[in-house]
N, C-alpha and C. Protein backbone atom coordinates (compact mmCIF):
# COMPACT_ATOMS: atom_id res chain seq x y z
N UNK A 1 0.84 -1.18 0.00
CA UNK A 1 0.00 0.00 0.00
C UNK A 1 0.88 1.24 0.00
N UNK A 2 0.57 1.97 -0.65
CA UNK A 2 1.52 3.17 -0.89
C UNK A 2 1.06 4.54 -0.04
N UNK A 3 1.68 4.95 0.91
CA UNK A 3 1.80 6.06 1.68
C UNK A 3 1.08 7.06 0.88
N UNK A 4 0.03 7.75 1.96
CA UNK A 4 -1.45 8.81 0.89
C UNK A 4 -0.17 9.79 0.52
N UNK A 5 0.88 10.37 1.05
CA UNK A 5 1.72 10.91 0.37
C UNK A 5 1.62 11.14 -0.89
N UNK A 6 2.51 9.89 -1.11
CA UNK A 6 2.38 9.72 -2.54
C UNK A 6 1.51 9.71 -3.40
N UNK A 7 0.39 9.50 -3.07
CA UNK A 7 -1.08 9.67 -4.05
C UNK A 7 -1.45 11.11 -3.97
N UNK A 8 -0.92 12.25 -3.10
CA UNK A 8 -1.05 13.04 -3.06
C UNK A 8 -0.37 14.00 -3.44
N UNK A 9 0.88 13.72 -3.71
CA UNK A 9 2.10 14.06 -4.62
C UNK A 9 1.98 14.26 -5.72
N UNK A 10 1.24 12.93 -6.57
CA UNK A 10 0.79 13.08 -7.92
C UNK A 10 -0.21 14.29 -8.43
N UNK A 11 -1.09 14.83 -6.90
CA UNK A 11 -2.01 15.89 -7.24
C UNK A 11 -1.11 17.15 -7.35
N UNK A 12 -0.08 17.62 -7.11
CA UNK A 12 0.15 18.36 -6.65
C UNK A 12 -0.07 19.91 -7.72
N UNK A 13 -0.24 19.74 -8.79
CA UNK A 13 -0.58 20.57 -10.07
C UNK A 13 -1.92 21.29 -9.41
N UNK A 14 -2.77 20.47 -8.92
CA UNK A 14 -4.53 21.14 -8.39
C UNK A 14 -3.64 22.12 -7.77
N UNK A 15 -2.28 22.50 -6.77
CA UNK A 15 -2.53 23.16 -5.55
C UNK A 15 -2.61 24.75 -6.66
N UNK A 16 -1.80 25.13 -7.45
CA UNK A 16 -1.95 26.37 -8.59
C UNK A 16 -3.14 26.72 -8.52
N UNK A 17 -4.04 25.49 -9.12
CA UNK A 17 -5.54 25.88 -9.85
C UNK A 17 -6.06 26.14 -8.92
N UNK A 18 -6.20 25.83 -7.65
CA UNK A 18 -7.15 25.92 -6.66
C UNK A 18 -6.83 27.18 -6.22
N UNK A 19 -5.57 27.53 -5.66
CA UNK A 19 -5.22 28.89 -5.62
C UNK A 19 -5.58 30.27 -6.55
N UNK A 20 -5.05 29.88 -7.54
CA UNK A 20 -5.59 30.71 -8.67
C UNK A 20 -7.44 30.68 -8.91
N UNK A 21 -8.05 30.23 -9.02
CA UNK A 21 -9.37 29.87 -8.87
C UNK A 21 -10.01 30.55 -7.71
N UNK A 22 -9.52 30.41 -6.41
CA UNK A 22 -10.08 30.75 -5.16
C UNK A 22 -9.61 32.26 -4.88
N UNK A 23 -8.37 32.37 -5.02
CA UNK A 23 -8.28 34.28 -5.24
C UNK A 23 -8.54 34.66 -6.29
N UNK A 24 -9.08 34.48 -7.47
CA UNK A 24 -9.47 35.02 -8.86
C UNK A 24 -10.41 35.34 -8.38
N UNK A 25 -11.38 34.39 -8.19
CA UNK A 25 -13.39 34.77 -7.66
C UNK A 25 -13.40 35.53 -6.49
N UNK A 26 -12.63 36.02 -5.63
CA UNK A 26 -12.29 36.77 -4.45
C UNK A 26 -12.01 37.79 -4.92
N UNK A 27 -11.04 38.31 -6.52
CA UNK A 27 -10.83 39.69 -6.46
C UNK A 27 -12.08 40.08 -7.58
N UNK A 28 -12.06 39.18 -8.37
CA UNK A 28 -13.35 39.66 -9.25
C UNK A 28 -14.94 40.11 -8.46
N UNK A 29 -15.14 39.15 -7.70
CA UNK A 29 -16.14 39.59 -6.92
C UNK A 29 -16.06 40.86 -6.28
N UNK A 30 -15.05 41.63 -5.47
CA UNK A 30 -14.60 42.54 -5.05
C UNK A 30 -14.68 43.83 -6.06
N UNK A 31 -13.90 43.80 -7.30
CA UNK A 31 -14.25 44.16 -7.92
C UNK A 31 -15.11 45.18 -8.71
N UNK A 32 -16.25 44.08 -8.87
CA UNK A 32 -17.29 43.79 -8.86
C UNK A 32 -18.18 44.89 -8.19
N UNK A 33 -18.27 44.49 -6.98
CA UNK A 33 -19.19 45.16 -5.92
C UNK A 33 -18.25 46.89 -5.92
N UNK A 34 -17.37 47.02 -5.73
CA UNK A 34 -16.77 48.24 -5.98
C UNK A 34 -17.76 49.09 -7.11
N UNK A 35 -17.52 48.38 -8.32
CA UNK A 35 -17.89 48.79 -10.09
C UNK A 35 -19.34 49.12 -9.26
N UNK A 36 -20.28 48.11 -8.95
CA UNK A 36 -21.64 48.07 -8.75
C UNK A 36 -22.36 49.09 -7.74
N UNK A 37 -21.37 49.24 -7.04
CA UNK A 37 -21.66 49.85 -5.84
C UNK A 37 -21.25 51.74 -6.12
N UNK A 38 -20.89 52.09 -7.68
CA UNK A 38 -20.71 53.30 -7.96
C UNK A 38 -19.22 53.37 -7.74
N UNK A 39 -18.44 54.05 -8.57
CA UNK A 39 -17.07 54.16 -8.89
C UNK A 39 -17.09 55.43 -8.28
N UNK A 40 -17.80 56.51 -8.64
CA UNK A 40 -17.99 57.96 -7.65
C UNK A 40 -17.83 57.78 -6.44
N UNK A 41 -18.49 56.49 -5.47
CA UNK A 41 -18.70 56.03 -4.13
C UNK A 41 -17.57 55.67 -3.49
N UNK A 42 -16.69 54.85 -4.74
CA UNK A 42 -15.60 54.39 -3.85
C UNK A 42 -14.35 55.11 -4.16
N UNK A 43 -14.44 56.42 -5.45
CA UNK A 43 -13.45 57.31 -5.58
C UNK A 43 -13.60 58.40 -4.39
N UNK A 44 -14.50 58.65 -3.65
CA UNK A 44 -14.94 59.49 -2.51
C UNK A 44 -14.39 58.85 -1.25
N UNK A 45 -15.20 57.31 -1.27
CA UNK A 45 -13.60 56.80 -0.11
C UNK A 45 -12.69 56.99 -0.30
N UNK A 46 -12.01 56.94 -1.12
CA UNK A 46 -10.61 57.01 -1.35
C UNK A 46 -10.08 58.15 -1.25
N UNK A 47 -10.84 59.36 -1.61
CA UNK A 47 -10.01 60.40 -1.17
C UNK A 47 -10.18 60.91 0.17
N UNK A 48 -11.54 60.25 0.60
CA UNK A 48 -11.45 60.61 2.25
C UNK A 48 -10.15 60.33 3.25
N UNK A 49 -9.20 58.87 2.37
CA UNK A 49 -8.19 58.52 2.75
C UNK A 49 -6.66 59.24 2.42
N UNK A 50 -6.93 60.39 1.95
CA UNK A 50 -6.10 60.93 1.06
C UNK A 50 -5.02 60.48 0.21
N UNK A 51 -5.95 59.31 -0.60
CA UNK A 51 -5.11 58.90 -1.97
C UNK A 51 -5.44 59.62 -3.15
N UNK A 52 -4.26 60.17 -3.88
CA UNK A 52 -4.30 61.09 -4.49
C UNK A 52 -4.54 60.54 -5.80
N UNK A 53 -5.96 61.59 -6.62
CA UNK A 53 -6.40 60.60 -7.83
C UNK A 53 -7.17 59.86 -7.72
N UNK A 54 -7.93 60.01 -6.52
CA UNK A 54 -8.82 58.76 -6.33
C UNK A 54 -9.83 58.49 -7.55
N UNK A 55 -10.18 59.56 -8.68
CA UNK A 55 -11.03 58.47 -9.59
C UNK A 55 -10.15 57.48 -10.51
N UNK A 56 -9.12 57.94 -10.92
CA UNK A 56 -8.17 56.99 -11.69
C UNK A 56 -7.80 56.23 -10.62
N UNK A 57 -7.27 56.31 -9.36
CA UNK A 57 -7.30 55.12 -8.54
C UNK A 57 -7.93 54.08 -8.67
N UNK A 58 -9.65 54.75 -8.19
CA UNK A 58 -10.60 53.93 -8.27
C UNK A 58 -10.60 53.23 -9.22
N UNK A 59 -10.60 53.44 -10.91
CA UNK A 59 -10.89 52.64 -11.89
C UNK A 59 -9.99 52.08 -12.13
N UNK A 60 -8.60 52.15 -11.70
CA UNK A 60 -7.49 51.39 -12.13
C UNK A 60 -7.47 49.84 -11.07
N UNK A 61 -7.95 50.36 -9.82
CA UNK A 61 -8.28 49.37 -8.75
C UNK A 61 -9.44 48.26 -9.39
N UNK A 62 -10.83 48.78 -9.01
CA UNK A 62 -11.70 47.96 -10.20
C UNK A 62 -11.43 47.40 -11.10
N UNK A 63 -10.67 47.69 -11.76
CA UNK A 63 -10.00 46.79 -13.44
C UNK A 63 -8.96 45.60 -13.00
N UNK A 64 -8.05 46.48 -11.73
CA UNK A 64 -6.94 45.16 -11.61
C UNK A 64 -7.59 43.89 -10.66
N UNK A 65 -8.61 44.56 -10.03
CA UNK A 65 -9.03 43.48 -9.58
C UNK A 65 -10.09 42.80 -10.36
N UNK A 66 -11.07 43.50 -10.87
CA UNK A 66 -11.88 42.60 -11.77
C UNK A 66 -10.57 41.49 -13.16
N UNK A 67 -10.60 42.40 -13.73
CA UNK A 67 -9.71 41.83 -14.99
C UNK A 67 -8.33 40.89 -14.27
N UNK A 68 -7.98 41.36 -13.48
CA UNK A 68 -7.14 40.78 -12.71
C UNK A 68 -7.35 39.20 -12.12
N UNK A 69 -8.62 39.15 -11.71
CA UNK A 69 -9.19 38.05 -11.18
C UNK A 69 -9.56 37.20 -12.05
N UNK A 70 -9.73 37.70 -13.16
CA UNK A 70 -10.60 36.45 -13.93
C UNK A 70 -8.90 36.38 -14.53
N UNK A 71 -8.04 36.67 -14.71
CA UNK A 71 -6.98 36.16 -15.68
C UNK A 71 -6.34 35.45 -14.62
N UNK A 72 -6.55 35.42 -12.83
CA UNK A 72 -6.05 34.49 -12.40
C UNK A 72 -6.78 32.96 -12.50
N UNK A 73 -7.95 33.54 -12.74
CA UNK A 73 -8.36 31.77 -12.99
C UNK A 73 -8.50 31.46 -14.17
N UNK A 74 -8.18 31.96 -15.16
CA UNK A 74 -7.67 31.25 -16.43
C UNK A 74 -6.17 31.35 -16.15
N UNK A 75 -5.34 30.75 -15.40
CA UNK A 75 -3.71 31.13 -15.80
C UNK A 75 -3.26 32.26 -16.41
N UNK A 76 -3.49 33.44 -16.61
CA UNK A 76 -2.64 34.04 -17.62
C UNK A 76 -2.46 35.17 -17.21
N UNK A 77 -0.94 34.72 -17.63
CA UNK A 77 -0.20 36.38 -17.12
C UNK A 77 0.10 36.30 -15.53
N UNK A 78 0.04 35.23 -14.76
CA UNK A 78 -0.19 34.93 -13.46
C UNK A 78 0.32 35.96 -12.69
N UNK A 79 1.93 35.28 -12.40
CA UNK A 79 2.75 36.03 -12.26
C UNK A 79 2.58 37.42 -12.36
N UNK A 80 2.63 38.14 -13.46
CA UNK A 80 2.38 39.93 -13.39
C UNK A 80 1.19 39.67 -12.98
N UNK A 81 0.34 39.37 -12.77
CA UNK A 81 -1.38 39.93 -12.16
C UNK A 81 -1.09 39.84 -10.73
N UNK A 82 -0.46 39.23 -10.29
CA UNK A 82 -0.07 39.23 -8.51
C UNK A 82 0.31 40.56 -8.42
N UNK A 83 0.83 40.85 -8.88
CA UNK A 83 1.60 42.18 -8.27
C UNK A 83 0.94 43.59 -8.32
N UNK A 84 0.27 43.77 -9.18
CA UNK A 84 -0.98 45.10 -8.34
C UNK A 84 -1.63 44.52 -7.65
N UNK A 85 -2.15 43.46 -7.70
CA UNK A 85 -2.83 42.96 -6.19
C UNK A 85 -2.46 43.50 -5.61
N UNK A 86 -1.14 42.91 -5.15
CA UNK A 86 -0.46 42.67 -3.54
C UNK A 86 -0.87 44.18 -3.25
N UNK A 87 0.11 44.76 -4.18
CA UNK A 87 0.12 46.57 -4.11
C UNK A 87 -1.83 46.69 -3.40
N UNK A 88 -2.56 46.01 -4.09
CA UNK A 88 -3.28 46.77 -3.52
C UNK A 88 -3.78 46.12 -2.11
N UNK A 89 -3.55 44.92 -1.70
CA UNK A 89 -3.82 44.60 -0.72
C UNK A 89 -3.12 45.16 0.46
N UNK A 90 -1.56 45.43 0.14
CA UNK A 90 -1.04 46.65 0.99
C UNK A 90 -1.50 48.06 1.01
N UNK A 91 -1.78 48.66 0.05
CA UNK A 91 -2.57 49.62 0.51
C UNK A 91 -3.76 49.66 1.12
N UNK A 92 -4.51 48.57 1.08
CA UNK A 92 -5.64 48.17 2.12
C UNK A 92 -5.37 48.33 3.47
N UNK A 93 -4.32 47.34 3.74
CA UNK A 93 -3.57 47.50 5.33
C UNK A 93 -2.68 48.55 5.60
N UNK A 94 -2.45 49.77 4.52
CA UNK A 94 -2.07 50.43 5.63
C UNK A 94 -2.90 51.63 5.62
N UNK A 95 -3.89 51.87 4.97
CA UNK A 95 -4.63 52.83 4.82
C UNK A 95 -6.06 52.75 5.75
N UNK A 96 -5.75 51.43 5.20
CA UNK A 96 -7.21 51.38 5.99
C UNK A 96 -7.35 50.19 7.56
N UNK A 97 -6.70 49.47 7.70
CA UNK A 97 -6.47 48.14 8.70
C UNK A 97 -5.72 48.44 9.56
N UNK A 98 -4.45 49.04 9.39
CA UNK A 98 -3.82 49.11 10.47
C UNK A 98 -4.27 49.25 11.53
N UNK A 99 -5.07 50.34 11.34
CA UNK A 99 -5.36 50.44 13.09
C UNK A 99 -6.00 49.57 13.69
N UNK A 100 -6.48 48.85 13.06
CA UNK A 100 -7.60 47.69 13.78
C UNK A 100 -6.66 46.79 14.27
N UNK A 101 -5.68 46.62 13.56
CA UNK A 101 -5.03 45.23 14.01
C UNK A 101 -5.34 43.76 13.78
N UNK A 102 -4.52 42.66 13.59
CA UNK A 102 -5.33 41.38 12.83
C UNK A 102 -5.97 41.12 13.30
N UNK A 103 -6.92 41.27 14.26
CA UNK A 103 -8.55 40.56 14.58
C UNK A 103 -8.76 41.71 15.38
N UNK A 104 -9.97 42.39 15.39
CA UNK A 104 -10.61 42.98 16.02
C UNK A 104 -10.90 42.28 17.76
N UNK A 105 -10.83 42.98 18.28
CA UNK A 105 -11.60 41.92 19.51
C UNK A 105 -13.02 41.57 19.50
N UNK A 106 -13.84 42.54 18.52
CA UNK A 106 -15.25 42.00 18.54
C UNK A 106 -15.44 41.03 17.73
N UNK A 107 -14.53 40.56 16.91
CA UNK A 107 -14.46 39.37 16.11
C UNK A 107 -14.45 40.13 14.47
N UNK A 108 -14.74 40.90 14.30
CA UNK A 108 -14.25 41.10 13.52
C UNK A 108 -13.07 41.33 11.99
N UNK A 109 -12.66 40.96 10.88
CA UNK A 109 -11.17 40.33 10.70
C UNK A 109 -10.46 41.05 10.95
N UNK A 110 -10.14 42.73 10.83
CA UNK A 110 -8.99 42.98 10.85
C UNK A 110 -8.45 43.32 9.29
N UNK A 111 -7.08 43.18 9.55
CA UNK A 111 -6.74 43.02 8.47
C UNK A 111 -6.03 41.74 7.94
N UNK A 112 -6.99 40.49 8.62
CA UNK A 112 -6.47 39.26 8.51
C UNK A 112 -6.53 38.34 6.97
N UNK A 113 -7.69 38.98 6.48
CA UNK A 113 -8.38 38.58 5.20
C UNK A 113 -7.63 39.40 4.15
N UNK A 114 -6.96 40.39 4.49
CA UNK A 114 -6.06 40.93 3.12
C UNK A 114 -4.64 39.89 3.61
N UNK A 115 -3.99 40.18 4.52
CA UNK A 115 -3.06 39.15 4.83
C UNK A 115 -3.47 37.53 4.38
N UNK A 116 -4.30 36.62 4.46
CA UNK A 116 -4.39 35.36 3.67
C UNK A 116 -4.35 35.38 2.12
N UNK A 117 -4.92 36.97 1.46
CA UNK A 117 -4.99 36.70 0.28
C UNK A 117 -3.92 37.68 -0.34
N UNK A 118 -2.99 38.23 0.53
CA UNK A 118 -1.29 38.31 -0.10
C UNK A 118 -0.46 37.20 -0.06
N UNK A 119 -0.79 36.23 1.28
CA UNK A 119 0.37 34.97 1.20
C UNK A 119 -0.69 33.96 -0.19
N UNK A 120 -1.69 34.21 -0.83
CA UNK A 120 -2.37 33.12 -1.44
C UNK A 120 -1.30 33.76 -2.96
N UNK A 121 -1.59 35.22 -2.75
CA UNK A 121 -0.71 35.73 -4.38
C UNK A 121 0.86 35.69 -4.30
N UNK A 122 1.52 35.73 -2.58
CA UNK A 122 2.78 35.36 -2.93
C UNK A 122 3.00 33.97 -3.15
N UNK A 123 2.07 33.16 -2.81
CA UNK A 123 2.65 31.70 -3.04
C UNK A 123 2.59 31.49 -4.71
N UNK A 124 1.31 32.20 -5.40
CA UNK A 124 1.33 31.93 -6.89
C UNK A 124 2.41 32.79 -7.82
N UNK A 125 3.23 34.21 -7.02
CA UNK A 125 4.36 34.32 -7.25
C UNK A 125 5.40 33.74 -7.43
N UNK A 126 5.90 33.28 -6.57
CA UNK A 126 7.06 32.30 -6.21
C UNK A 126 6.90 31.13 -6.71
N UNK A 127 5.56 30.31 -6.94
CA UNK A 127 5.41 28.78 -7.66
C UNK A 127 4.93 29.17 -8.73
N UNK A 128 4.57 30.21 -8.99
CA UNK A 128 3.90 30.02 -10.74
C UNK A 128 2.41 29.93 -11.18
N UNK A 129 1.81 28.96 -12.07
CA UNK A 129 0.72 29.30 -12.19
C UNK A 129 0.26 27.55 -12.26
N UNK A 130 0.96 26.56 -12.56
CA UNK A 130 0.92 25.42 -12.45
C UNK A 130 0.55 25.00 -13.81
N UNK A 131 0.49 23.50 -13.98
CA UNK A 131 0.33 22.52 -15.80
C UNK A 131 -1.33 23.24 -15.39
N UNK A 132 -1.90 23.36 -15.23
CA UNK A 132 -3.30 23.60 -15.21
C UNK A 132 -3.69 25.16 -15.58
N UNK A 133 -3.11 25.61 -16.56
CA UNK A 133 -3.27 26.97 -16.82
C UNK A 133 -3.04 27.84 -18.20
N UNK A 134 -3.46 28.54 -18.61
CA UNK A 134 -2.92 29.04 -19.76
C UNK A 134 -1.69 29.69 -19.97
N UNK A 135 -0.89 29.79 -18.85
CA UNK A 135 -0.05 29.81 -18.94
C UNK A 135 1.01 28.95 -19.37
N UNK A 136 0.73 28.00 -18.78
CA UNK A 136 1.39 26.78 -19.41
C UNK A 136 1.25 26.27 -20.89
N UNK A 137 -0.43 26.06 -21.09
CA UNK A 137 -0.31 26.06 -22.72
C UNK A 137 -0.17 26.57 -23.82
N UNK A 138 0.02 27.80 -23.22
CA UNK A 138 0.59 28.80 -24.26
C UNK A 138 2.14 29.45 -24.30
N UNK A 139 2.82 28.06 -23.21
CA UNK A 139 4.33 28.20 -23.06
C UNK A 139 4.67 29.63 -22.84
N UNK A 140 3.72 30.14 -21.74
CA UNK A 140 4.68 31.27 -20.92
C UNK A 140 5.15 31.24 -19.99
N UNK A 141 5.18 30.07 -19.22
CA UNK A 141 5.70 29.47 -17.99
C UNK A 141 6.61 28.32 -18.52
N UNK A 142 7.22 28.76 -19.09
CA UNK A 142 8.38 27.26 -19.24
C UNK A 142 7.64 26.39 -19.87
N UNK A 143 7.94 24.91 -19.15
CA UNK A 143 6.87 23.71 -19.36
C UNK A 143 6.14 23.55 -19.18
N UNK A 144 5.05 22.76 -19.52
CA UNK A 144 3.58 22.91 -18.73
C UNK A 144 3.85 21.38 -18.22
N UNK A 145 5.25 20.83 -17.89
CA UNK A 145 5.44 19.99 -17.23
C UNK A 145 4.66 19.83 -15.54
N UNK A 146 5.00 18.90 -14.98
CA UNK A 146 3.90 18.78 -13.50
C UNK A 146 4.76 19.98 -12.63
N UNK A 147 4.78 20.15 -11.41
CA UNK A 147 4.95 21.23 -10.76
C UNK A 147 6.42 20.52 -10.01
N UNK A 148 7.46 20.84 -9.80
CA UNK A 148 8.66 19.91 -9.68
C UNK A 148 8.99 19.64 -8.51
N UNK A 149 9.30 18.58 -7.73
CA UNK A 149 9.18 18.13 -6.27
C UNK A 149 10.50 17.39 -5.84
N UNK A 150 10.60 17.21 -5.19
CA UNK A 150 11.71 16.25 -4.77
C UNK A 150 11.32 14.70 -4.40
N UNK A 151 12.28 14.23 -5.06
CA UNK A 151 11.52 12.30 -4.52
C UNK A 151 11.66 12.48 -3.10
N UNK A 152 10.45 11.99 -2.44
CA UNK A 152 10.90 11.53 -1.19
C UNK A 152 11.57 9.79 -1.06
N UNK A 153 12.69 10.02 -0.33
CA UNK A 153 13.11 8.98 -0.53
C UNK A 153 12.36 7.60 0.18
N UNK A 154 12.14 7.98 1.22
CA UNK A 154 10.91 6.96 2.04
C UNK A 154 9.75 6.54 1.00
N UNK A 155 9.35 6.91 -0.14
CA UNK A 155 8.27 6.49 -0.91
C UNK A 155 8.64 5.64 -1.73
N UNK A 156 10.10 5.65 -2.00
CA UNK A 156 10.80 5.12 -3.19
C UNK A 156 11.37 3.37 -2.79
């Protein structure tokens, strides 16, 4: 019988898609409700925060996260689409979270929920976008070989 390890090893390509998939529908939705909720509305937050430019803010925000999100769950472009994220998930926390701190005491998150979904875009930084992506089949990630691991030697 072979150690679930190893049967789980062979998955290891899902961990990309699932990532990419699960913060894609997280920033698109976001997005989303921004766009829906009036671009005037949330260029007015924004300058209440004194970010300068807040309507080109605003619409440049809306776009990287809408357009942003859906090209993370098709693979593409992975890599560069992380990175106005992050940017903007840091400007989330320090503009707006800091002071709360990662959990509110009333239970509230904090700024715990931008923190899970910067380590979700640095991990698809640093690993890529995985064989499960358009990135891969359109050979902008190298190979669309499996995701590369080390033998464990105990399996072998």
């Amino acid at each position: 019988m072979k150690p679930l390890s190893s049967s789980i090893g062979r998955m290891a390509d899902l961990g990309p898609l699932l990532m990419r998939v699960g913060l894609g529908a997280a920033f698109v939705t976001h997005g989303w409700l921004k766009f829906n909720g009036g671009v005037d509305n949330f260029a007015g937050f924004l300058d209440s925060l004194g970010v300068p430019l807040p309507h080109l803010v605003a619409w440049l925000q809306i776009m990287a996260e809408g357009v942003g999100g859906l090209l993370l769950i098709a693979g593409l472009f992975t890599r560069f689409v992380t990175l106005p994220l992050i940017a903007i998930l840091v400007g989330a926390i320090v503009l707006v979270k800091s002071d709360l701190g990662f959990v509110v005491a009333d239970g509230s998150p904090g700024f715990s929920y931008e923190t899970v979904l910067a380590a979700g875009l640095l991990g698809l930084l640093f690993m890529g976008p995985g064989r499960y992506s358009l990135d891969a089949v359109l050979g902008l990630e190298g190979s669309s070989k499996a995701v590369s691991r080390t033998p464990d030697p105990a399996v072998a």
